[in-house]
N, C-alpha and C. Protein backbone atom coordinates (compact mmCIF):
# COMPACT_ATOMS: atom_id res chain seq x y z
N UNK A 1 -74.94 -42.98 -199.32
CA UNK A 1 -74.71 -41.75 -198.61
C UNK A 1 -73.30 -41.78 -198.00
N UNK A 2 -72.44 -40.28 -198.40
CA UNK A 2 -70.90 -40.26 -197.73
C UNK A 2 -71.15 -40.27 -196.16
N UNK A 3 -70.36 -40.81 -195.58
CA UNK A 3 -70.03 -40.77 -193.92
C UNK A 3 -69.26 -39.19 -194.05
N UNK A 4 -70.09 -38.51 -192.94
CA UNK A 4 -69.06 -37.26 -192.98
C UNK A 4 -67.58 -37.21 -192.32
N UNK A 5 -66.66 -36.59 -192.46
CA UNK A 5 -65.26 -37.00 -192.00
C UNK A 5 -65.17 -36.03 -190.71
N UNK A 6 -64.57 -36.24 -189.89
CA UNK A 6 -64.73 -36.05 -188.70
C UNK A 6 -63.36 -35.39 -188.33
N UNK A 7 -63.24 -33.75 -187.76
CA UNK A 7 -62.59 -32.82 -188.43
C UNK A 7 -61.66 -32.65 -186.96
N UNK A 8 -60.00 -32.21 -186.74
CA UNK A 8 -59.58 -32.40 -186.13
C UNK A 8 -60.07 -31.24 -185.09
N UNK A 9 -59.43 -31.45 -183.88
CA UNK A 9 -60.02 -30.83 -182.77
C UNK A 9 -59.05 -29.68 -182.26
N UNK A 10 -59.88 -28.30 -182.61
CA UNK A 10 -58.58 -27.14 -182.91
C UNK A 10 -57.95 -26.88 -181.61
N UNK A 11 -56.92 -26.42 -181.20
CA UNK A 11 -56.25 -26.45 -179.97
C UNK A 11 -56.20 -24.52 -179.80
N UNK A 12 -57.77 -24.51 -179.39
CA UNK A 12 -57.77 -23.25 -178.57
C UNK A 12 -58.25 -23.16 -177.43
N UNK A 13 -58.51 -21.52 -176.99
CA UNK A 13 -58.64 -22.13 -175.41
C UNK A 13 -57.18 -21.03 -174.98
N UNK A 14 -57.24 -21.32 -173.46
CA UNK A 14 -55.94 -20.73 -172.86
C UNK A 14 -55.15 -21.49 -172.09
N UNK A 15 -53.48 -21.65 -171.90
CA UNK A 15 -52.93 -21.93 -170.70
C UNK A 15 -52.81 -21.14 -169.72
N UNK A 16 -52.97 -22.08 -168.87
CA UNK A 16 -52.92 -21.21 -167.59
C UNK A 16 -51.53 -20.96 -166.79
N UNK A 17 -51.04 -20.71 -166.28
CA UNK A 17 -49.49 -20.39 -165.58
C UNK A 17 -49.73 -19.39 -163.95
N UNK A 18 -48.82 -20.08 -163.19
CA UNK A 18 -48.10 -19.47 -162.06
C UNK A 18 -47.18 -18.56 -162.26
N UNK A 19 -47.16 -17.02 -162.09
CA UNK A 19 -45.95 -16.20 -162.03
C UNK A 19 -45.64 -15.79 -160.85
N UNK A 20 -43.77 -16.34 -160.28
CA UNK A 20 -43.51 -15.28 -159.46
C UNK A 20 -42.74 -14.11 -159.71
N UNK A 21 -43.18 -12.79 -159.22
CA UNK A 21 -42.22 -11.62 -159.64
C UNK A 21 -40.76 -11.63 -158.70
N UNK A 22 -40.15 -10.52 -158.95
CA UNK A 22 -38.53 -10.34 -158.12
C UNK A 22 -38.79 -9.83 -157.17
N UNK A 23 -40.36 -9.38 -156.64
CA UNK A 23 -40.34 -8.67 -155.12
C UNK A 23 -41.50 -9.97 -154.69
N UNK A 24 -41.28 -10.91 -155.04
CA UNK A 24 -42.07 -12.20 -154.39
C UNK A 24 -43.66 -12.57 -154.30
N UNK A 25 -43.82 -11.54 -155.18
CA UNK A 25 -45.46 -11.32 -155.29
C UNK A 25 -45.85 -12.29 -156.48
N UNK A 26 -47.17 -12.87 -156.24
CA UNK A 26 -47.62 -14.32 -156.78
C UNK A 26 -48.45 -13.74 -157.55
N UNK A 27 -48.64 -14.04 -158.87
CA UNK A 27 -50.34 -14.03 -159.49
C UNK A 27 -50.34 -15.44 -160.07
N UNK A 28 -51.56 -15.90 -160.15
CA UNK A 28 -52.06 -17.25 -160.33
C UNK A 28 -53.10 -16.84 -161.41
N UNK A 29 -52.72 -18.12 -162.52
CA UNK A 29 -53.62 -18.57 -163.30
C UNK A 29 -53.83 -17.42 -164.25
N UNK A 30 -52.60 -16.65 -164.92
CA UNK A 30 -52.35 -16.23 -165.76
C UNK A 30 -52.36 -16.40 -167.30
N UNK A 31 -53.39 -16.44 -167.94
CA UNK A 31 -53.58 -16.92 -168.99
C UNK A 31 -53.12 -16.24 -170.60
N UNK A 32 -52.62 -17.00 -171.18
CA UNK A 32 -51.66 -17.11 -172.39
C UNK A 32 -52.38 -18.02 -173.31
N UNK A 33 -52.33 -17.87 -174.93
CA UNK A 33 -53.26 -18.51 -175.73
C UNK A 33 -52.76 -19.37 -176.13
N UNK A 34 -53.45 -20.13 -176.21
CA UNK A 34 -52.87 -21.86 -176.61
C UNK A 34 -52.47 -21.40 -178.25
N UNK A 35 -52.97 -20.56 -179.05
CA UNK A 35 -52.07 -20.66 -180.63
C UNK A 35 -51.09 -20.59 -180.63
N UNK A 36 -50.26 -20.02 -179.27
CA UNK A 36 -48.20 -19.82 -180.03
C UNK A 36 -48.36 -21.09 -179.26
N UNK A 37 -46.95 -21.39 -179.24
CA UNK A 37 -45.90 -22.16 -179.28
C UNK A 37 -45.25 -22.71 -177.96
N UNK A 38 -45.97 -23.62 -177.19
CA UNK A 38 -45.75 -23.65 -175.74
C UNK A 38 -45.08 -25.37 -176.32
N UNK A 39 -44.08 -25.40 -174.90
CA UNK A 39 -43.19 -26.90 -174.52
C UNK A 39 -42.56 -26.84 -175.63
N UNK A 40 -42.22 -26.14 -176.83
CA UNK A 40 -41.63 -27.25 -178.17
C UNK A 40 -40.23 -27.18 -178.14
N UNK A 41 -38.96 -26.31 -178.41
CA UNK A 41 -37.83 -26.33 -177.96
C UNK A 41 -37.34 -24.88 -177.24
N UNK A 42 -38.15 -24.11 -177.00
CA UNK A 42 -38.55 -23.31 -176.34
C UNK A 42 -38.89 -23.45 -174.77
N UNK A 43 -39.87 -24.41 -174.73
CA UNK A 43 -40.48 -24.68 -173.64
C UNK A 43 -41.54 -23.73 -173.77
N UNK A 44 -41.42 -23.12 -172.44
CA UNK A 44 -42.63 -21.94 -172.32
C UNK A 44 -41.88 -20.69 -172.00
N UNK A 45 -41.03 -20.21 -173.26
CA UNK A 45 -40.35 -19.48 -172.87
C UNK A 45 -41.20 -17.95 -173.58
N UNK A 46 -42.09 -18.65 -174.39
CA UNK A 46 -42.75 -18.01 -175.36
C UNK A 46 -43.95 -16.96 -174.19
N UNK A 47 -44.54 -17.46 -173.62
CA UNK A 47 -45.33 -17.38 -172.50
C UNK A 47 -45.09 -16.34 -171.67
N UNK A 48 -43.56 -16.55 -171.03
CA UNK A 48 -43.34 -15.30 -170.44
C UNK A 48 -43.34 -14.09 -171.55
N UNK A 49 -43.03 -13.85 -172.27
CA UNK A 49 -42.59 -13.20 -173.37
C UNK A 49 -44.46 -12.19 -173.01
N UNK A 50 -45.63 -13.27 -173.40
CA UNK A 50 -46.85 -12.44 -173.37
C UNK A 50 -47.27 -11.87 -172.03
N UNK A 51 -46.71 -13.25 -171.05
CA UNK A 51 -47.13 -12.43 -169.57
C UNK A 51 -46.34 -11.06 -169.37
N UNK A 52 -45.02 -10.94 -170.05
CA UNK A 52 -44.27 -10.06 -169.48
C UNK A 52 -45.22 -8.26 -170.54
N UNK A 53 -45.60 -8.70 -171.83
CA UNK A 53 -46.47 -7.74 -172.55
C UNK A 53 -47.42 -7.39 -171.77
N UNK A 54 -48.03 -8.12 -171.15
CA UNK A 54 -49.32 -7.99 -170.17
C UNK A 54 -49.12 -7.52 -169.31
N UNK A 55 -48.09 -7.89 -168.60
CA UNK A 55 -47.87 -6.66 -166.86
C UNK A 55 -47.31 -5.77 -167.83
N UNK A 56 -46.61 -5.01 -168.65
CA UNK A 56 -46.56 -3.40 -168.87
C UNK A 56 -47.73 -2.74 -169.36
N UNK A 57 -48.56 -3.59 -170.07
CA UNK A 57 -49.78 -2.63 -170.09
C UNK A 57 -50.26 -2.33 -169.02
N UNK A 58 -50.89 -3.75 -168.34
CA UNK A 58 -51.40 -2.94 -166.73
C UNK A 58 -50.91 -2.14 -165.84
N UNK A 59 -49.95 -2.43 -165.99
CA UNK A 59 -48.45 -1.10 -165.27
C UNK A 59 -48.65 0.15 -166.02
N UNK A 60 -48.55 0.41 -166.99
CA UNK A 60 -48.87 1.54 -167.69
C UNK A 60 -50.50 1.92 -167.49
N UNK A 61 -51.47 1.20 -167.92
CA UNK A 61 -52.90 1.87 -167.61
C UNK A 61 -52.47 2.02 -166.07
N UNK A 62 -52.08 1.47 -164.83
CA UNK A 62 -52.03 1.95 -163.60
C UNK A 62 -50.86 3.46 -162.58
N UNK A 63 -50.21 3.40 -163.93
CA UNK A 63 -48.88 4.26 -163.66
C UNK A 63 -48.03 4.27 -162.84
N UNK A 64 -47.91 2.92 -163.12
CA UNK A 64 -46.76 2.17 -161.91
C UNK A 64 -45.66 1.71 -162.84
N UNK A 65 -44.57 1.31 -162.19
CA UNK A 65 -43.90 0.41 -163.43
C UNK A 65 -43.95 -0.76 -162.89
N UNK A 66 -43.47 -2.12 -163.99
CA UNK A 66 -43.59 -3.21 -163.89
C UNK A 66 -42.85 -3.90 -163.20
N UNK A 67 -43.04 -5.24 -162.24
CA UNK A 67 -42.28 -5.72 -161.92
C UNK A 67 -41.23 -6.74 -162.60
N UNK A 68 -40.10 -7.33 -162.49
CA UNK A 68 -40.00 -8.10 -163.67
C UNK A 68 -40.37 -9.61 -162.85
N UNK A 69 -40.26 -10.46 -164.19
CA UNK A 69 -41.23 -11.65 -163.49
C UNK A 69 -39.82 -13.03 -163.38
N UNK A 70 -39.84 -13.27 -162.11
CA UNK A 70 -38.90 -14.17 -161.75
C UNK A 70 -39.09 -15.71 -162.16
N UNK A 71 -39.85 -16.27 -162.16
CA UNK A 71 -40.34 -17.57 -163.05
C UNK A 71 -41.57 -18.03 -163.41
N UNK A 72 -41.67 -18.41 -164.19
CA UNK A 72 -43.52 -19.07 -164.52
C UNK A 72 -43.50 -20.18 -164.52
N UNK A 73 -44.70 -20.85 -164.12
CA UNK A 73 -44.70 -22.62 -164.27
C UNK A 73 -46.15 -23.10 -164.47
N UNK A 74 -46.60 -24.26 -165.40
CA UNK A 74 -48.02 -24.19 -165.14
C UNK A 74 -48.71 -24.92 -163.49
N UNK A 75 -49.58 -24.80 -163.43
CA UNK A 75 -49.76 -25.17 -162.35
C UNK A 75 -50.62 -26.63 -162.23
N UNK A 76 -50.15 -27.35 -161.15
CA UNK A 76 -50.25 -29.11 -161.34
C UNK A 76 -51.71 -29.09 -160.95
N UNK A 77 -52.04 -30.19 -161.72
CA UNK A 77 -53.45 -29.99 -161.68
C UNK A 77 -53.73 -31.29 -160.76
């Protein structure tokens, strides 16, 4: 009888991130999908890129405009 092979372990799931905006307002634990492309020579530059997609929708469903987002970082665990 074959030993079954033992299959790699897919990297999904979400990161999580700290954003601060330019009027100093915090949201925590902002989540971004682990399939793109986080730390590689980029960093997590990729990240803002979705958080920043994400506050104009909610800005738009709310009819506000967006703030822009002053830095992201993940948060130390």
């Amino acid at each position: 009888m074959l030993a079954r092979k033992k299959s790699k372990p897919l990297q999904t799931g979400y990161a999580l991130f700290d954003v601060i905006c330019e009027d100093g307002s915090r949201c925590s634990n902002r989540r971004v999908p682990r399939l793109i492309r986080l730390g590689g020579l980029d960093g997590d530059e990729p990240a803002r890129w979705i958080i920043g997609e994400q506050d104009n929708a909610i800005a738009e469903k709310a009819g506000r405009p967006s703030i822009p987002i002053k830095t992201i970082k993940r948060p130390s665990t």
